[in-house]
PDB file of N, CA and C in Angstrom:
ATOM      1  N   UNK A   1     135.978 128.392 115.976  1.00  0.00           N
ATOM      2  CA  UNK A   1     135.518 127.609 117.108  1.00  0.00           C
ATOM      3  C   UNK A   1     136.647 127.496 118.118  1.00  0.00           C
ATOM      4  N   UNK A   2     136.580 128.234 119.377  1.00  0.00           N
ATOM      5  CA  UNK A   2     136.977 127.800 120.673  1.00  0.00           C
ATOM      6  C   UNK A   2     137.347 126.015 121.136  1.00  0.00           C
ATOM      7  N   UNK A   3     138.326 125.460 121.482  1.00  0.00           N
ATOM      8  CA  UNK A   3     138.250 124.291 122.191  1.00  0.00           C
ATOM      9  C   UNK A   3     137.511 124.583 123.547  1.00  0.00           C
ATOM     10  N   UNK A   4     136.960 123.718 123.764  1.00  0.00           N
ATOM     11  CA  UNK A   4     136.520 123.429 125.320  1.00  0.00           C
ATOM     12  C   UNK A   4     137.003 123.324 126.440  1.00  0.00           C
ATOM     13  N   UNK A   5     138.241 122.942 126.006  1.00  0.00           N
ATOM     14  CA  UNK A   5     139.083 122.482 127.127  1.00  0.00           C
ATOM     15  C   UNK A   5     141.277 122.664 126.326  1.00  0.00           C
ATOM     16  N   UNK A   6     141.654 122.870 127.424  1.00  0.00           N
ATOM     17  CA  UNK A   6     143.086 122.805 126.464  1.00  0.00           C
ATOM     18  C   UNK A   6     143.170 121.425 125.587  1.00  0.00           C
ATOM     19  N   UNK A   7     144.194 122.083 124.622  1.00  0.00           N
ATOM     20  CA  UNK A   7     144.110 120.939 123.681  1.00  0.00           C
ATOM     21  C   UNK A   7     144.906 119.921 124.130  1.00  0.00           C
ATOM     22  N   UNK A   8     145.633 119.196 124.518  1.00  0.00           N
ATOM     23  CA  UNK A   8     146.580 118.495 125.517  1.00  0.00           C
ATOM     24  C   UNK A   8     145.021 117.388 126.380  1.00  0.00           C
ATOM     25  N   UNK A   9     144.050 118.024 126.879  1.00  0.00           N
ATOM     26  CA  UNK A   9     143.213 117.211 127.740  1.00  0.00           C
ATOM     27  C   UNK A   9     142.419 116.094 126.580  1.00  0.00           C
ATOM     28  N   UNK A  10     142.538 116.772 125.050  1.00  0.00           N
ATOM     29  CA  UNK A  10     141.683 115.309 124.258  1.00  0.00           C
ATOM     30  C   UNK A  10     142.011 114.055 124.530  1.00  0.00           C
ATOM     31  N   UNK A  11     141.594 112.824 124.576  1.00  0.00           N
ATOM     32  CA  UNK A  11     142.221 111.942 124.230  1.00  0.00           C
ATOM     33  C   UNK A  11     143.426 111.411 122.800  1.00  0.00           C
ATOM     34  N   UNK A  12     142.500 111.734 122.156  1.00  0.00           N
ATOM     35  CA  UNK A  12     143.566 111.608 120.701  1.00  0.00           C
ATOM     36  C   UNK A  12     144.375 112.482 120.835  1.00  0.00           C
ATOM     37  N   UNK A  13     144.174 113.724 121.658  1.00  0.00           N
ATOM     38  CA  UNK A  13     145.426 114.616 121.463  1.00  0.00           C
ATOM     39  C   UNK A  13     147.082 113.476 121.929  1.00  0.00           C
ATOM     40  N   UNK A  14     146.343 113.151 123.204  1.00  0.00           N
ATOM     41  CA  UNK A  14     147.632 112.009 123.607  1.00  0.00           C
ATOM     42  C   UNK A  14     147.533 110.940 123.497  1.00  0.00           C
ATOM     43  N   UNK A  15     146.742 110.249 122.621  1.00  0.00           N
ATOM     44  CA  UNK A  15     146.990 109.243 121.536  1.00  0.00           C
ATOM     45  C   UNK A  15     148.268 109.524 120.866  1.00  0.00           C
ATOM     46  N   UNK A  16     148.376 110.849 120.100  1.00  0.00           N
ATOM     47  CA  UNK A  16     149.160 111.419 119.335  1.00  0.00           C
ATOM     48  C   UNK A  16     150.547 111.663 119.763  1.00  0.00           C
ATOM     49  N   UNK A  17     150.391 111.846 121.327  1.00  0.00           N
ATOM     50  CA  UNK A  17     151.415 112.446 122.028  1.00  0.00           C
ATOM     51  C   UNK A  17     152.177 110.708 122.197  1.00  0.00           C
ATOM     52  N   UNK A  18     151.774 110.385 122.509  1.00  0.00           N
ATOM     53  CA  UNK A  18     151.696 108.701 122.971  1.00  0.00           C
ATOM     54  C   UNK A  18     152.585 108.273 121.906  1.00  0.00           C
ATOM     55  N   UNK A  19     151.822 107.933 120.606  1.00  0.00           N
ATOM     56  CA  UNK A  19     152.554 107.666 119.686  1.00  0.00           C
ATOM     57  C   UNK A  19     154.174 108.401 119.244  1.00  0.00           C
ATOM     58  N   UNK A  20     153.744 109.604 119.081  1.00  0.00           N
ATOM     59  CA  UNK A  20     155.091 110.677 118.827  1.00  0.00           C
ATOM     60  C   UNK A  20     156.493 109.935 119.518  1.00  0.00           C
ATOM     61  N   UNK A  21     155.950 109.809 120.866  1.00  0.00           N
ATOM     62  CA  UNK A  21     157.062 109.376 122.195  1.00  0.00           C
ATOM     63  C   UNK A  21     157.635 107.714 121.719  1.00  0.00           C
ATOM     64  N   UNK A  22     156.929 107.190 121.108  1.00  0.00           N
ATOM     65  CA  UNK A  22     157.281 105.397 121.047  1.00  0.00           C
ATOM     66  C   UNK A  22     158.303 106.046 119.931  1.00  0.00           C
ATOM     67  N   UNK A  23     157.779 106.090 119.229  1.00  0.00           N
ATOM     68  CA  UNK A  23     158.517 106.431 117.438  1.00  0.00           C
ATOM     69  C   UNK A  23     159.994 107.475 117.711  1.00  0.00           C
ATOM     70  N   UNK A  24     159.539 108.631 118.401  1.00  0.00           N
ATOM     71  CA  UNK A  24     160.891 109.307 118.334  1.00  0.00           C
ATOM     72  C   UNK A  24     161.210 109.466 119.955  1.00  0.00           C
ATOM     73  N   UNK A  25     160.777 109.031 120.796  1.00  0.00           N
ATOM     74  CA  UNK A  25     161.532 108.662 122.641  1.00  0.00           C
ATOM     75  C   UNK A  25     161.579 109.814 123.075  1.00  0.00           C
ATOM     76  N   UNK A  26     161.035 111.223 122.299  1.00  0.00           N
ATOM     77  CA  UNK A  26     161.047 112.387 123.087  1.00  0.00           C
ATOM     78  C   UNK A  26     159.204 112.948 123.156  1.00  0.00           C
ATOM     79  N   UNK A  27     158.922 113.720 123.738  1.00  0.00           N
ATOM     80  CA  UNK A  27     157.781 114.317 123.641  1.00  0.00           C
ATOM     81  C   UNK A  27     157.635 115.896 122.783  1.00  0.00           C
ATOM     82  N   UNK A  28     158.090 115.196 121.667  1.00  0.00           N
ATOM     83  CA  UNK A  28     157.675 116.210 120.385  1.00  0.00           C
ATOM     84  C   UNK A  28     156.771 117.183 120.660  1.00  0.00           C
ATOM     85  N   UNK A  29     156.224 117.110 121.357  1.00  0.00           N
ATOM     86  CA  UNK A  29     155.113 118.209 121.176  1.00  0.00           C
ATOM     87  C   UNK A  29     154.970 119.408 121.537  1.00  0.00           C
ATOM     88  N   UNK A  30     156.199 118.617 123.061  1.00  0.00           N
ATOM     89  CA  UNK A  30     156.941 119.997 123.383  1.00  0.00           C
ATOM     90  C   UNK A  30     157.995 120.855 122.899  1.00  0.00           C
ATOM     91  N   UNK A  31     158.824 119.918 122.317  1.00  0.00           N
ATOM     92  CA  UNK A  31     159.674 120.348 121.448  1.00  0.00           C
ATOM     93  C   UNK A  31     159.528 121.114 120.668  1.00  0.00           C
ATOM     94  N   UNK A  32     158.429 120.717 119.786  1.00  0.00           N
ATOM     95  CA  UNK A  32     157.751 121.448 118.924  1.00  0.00           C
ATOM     96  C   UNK A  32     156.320 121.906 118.784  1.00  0.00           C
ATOM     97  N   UNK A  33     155.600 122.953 119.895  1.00  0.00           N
ATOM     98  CA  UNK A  33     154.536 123.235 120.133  1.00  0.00           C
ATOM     99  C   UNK A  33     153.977 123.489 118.824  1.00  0.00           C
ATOM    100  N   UNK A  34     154.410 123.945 117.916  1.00  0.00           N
ATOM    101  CA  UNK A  34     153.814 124.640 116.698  1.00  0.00           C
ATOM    102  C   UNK A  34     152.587 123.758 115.739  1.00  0.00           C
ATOM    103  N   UNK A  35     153.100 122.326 116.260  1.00  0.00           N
ATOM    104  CA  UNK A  35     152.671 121.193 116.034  1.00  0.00           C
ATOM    105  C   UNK A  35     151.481 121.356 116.496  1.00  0.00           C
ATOM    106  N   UNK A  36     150.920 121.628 117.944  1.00  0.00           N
ATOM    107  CA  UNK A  36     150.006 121.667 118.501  1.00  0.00           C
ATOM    108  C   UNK A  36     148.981 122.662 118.318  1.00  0.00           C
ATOM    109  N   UNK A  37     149.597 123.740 118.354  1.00  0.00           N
ATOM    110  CA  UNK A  37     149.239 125.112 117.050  1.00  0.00           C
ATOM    111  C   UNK A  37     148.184 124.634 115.991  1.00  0.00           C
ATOM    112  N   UNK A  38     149.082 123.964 115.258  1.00  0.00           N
ATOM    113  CA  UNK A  38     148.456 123.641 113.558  1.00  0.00           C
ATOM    114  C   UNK A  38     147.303 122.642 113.583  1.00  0.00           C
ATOM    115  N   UNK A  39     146.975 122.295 114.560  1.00  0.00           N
ATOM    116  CA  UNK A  39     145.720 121.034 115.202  1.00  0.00           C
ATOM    117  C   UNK A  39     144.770 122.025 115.755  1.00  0.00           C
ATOM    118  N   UNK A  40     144.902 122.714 116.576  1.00  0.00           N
ATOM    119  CA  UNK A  40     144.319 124.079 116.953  1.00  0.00           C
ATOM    120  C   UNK A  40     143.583 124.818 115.922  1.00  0.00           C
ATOM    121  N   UNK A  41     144.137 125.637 115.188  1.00  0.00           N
ATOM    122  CA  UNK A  41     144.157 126.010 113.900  1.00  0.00           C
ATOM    123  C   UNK A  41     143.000 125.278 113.332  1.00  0.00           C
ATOM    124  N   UNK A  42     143.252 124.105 112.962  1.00  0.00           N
ATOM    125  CA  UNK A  42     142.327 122.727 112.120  1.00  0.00           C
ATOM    126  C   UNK A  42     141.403 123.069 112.802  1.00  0.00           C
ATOM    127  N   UNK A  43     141.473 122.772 114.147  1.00  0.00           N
ATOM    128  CA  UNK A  43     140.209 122.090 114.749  1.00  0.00           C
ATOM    129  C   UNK A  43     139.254 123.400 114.475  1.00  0.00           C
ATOM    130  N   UNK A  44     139.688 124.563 114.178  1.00  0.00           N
ATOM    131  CA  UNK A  44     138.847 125.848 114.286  1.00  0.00           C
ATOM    132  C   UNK A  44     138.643 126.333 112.996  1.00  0.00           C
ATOM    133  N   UNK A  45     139.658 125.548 112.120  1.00  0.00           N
ATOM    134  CA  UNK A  45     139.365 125.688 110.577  1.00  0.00           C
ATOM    135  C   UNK A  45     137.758 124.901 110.585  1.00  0.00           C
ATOM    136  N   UNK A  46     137.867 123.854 111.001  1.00  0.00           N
ATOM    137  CA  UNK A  46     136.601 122.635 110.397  1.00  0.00           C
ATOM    138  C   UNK A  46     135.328 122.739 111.539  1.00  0.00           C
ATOM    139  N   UNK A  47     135.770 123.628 112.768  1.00  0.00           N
ATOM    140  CA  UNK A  47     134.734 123.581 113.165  1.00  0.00           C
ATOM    141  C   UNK A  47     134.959 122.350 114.415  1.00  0.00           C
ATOM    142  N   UNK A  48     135.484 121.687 114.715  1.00  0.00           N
ATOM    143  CA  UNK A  48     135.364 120.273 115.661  1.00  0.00           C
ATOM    144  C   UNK A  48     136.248 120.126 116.282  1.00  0.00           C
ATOM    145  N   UNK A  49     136.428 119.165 117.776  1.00  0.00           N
ATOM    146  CA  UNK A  49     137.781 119.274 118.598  1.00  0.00           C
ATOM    147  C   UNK A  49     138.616 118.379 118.017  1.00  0.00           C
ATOM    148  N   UNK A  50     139.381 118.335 118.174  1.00  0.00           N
ATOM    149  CA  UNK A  50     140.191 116.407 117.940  1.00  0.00           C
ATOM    150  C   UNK A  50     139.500 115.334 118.000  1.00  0.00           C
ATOM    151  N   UNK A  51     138.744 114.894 118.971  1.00  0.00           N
ATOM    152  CA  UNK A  51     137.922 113.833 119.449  1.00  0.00           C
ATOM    153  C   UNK A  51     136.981 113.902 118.203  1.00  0.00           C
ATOM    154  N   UNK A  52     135.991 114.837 118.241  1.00  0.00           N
ATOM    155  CA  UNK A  52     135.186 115.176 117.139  1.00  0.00           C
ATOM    156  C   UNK A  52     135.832 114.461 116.228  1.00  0.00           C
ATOM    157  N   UNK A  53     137.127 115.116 115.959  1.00  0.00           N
ATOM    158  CA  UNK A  53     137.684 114.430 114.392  1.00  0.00           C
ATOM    159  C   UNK A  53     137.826 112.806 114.349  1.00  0.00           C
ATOM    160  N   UNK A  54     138.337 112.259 114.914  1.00  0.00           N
ATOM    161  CA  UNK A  54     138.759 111.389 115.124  1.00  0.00           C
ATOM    162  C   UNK A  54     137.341 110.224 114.924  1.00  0.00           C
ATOM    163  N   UNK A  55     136.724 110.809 116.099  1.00  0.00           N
ATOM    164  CA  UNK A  55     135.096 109.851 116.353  1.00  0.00           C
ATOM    165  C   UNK A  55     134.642 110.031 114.680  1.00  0.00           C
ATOM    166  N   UNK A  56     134.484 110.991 114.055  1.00  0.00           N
ATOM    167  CA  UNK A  56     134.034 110.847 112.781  1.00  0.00           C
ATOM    168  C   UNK A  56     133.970 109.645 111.745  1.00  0.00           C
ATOM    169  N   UNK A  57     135.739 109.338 112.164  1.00  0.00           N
ATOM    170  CA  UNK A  57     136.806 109.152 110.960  1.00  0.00           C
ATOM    171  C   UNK A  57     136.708 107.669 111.370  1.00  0.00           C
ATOM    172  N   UNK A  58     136.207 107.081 112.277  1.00  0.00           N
ATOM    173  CA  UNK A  58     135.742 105.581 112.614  1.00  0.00           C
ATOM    174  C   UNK A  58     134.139 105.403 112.628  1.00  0.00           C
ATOM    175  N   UNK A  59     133.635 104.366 111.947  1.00  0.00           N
ATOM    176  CA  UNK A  59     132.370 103.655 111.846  1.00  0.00           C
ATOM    177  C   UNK A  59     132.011 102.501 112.664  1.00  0.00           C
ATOM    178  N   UNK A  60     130.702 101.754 113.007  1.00  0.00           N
ATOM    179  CA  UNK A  60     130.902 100.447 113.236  1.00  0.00           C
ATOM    180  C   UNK A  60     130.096  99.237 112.067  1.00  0.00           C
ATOM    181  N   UNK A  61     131.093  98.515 111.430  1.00  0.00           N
ATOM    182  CA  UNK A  61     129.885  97.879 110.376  1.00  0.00           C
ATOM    183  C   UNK A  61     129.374  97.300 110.957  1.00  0.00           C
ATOM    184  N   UNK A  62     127.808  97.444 110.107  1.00  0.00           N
ATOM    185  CA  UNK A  62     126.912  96.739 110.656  1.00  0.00           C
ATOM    186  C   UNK A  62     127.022  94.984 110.661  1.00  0.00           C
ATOM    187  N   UNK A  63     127.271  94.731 109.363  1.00  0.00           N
ATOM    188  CA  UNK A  63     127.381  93.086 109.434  1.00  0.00           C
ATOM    189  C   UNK A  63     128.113  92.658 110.063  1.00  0.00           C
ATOM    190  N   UNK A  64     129.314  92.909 110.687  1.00  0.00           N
ATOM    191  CA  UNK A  64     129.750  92.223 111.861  1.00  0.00           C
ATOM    192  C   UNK A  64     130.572  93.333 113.037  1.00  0.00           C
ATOM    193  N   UNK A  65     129.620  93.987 113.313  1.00  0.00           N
ATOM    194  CA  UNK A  65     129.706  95.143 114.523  1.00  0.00           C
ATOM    195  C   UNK A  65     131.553  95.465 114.514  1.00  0.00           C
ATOM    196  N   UNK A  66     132.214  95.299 113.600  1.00  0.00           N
ATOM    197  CA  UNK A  66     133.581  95.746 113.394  1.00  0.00           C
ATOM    198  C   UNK A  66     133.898  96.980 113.762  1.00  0.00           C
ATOM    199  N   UNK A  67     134.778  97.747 114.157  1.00  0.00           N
ATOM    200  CA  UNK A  67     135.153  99.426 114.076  1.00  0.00           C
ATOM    201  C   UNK A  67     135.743  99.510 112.716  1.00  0.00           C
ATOM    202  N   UNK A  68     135.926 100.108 111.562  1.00  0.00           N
ATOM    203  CA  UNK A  68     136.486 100.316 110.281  1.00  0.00           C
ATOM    204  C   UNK A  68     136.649 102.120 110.386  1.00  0.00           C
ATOM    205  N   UNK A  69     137.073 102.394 109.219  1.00  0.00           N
ATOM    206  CA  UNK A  69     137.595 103.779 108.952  1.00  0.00           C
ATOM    207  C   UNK A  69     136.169 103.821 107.931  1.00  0.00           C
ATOM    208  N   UNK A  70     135.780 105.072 108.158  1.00  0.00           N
ATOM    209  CA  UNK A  70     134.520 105.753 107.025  1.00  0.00           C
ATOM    210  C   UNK A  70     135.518 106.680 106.158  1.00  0.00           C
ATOM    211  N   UNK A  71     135.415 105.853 104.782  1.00  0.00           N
ATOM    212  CA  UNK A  71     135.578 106.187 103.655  1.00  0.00           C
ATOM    213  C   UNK A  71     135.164 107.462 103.275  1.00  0.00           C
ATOM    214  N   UNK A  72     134.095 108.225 103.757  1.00  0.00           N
ATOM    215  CA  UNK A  72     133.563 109.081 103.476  1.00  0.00           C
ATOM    216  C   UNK A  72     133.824 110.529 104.062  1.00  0.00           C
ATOM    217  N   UNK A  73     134.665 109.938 105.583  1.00  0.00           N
ATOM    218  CA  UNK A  73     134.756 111.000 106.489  1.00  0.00           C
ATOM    219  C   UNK A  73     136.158 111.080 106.233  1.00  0.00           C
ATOM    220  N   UNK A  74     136.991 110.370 105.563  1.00  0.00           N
ATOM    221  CA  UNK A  74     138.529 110.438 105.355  1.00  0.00           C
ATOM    222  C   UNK A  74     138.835 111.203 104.642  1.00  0.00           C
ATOM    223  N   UNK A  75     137.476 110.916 103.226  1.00  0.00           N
ATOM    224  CA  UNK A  75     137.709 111.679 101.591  1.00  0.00           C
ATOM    225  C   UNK A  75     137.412 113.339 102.767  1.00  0.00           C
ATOM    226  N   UNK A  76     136.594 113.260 103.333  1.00  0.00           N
ATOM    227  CA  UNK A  76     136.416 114.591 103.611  1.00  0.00           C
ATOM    228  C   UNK A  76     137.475 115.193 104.560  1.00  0.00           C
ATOM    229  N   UNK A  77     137.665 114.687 105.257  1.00  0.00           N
ATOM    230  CA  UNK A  77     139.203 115.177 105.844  1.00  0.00           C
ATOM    231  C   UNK A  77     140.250 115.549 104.774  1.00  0.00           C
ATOM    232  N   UNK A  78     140.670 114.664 103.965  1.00  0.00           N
ATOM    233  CA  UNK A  78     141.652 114.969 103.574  1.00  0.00           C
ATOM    234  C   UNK A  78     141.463 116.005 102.584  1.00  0.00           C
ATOM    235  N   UNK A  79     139.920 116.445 102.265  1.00  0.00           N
ATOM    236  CA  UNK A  79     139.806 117.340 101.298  1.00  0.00           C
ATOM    237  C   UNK A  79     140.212 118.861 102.529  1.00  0.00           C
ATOM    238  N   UNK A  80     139.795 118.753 103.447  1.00  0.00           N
ATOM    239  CA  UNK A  80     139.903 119.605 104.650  1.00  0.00           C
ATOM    240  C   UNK A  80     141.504 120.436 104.555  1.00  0.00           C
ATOM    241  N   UNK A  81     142.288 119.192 104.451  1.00  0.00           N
ATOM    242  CA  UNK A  81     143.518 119.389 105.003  1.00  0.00           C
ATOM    243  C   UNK A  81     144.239 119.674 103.797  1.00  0.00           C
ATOM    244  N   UNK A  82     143.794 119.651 102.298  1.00  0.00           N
ATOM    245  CA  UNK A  82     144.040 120.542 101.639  1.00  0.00           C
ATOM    246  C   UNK A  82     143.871 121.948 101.375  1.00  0.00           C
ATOM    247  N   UNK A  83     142.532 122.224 102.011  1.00  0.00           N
ATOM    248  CA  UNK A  83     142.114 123.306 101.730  1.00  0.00           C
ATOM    249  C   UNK A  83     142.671 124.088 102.745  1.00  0.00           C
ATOM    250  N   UNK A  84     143.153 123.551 103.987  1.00  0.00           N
ATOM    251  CA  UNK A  84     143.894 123.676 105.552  1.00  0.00           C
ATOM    252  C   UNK A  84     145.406 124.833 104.794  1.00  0.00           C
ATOM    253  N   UNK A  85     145.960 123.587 104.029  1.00  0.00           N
ATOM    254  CA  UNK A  85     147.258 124.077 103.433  1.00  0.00           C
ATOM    255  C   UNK A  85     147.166 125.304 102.973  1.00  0.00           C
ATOM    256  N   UNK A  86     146.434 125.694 102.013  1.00  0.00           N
ATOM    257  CA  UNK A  86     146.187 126.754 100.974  1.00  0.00           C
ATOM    258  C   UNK A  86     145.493 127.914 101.582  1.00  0.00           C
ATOM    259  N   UNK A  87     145.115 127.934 102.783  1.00  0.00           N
ATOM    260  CA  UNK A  87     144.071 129.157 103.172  1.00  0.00           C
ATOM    261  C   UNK A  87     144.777 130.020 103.021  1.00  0.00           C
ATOM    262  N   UNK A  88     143.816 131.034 102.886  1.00  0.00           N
ATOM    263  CA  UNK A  88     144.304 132.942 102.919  1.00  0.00           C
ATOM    264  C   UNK A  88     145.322 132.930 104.487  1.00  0.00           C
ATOM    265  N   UNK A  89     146.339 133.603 104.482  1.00  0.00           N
ATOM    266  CA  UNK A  89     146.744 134.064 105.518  1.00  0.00           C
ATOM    267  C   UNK A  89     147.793 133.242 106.231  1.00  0.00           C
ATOM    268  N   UNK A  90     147.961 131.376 105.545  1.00  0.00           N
ATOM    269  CA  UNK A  90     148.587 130.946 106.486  1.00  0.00           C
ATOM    270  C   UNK A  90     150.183 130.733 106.175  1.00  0.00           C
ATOM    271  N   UNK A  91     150.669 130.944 107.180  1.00  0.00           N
ATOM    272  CA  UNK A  91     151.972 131.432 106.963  1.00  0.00           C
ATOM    273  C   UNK A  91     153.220 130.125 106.523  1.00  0.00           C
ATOM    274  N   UNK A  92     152.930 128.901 107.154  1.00  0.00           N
ATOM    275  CA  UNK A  92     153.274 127.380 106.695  1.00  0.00           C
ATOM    276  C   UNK A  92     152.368 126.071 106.628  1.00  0.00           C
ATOM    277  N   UNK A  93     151.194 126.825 105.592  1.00  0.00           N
ATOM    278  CA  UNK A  93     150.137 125.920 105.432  1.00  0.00           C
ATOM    279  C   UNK A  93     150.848 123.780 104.872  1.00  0.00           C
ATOM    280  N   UNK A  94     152.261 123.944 104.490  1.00  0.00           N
ATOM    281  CA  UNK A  94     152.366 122.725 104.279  1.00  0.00           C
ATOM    282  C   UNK A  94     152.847 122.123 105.346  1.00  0.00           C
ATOM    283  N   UNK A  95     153.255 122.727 106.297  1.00  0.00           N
ATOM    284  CA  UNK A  95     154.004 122.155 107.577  1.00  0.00           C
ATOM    285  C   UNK A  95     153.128 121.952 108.362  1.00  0.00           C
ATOM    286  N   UNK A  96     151.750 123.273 108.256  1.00  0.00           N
ATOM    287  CA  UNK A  96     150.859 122.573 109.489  1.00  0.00           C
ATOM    288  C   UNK A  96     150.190 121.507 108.922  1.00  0.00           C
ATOM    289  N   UNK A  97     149.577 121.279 107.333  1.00  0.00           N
ATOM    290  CA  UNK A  97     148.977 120.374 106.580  1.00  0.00           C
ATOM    291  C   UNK A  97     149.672 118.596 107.820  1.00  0.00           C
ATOM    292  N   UNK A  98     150.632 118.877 107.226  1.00  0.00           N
ATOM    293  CA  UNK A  98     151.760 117.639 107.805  1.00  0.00           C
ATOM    294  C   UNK A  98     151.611 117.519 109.147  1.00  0.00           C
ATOM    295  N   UNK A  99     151.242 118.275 110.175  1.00  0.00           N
ATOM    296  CA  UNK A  99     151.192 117.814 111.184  1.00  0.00           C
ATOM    297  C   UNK A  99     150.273 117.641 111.906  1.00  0.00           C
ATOM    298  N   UNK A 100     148.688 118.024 111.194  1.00  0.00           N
ATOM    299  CA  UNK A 100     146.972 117.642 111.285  1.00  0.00           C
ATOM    300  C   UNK A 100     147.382 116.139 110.743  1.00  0.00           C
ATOM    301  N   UNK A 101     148.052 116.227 109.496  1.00  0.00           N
ATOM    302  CA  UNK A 101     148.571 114.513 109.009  1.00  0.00           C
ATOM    303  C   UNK A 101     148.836 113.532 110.367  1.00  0.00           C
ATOM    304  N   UNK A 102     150.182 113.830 110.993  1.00  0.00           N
ATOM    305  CA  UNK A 102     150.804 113.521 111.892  1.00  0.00           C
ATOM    306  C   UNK A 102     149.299 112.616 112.547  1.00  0.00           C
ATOM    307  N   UNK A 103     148.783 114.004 113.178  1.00  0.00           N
ATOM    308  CA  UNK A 103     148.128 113.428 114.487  1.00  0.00           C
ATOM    309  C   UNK A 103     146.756 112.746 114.023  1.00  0.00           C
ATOM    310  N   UNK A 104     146.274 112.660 112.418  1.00  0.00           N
ATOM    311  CA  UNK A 104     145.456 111.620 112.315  1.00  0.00           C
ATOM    312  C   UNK A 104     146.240 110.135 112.005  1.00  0.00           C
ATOM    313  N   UNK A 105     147.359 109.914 111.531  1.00  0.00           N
ATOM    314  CA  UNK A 105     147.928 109.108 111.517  1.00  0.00           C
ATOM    315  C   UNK A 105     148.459 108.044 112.604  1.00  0.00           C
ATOM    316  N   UNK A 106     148.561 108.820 113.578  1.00  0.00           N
ATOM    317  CA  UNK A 106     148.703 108.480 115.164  1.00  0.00           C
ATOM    318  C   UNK A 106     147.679 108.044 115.795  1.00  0.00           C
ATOM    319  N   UNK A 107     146.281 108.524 115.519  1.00  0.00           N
ATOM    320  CA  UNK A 107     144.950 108.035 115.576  1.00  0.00           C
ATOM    321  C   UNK A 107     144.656 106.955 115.068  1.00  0.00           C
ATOM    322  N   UNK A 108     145.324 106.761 113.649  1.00  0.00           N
ATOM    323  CA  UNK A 108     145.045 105.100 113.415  1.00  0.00           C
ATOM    324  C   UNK A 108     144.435 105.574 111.987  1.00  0.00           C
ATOM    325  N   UNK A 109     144.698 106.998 111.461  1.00  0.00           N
ATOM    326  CA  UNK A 109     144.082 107.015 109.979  1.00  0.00           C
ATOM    327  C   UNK A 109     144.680 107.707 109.255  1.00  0.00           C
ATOM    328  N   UNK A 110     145.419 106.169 108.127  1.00  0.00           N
ATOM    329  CA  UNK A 110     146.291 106.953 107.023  1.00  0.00           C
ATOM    330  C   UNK A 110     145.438 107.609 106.004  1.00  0.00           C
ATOM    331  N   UNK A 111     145.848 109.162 105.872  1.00  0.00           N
ATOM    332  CA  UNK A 111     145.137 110.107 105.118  1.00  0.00           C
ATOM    333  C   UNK A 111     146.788 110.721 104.229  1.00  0.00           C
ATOM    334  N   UNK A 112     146.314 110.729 102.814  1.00  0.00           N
ATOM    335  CA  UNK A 112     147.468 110.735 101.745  1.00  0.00           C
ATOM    336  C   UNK A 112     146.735 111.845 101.000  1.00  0.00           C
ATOM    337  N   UNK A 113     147.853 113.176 101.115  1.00  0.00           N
ATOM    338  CA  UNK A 113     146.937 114.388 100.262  1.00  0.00           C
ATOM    339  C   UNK A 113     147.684 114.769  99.151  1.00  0.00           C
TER     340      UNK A 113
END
């Protein structure tokens, strides 16, 4: 799957970027494009943009219209981002693993693989 648009224009992409910059005061991303790469990659491994991912990976409960994390869409991510690691062909499946990590973590969802 093609992005729609460069990856840089998601929102969560610079959610991610956003965050990166508070935590380490540089814009990592440039630093280290490869980063941006391995989200790329994902997003075309699973089929979905960033946003996609992200919108998934939040619910609203019903009993008190809360935003929460879906339990269901996390287990499945993180099964994703194992299988991300291990594919045929990839050349630092644990480094990019770690940095699909990164940028759901920056999103607001700790995922532990």
């Amino acid at each position: 799957m093609a992005l729609d648009k460069p990856i840089r224009d998601y929102e969560a992409v610079r959610s991610w970027a956003d965050g990166l910059k508070k935590q380490w005061g540089d814009d990592i991303l440039v630093e280290e494009p490869e980063m941006l790469v391995a989200l790329e990659e994902f997003c075309a491994f699973v089929a979905e943009d960033p946003d996609a991912i992200i919108g998934k990976l939040f619910r609203i409960r019903k009993a008190d219209n809360e935003r929460v994390l879906s339990v269901k869409w996390r287990t499945h991510y993180a099964d994703k981002v194992k299988e991300f690691r291990v594919r045929p062909g990839a050349t630092d499946g644990m480094r990019q693993g770690t940095s699909v990590l990164s940028f759901m973590i920056h999103n607001g969802v700790l995922i532990q693989v």
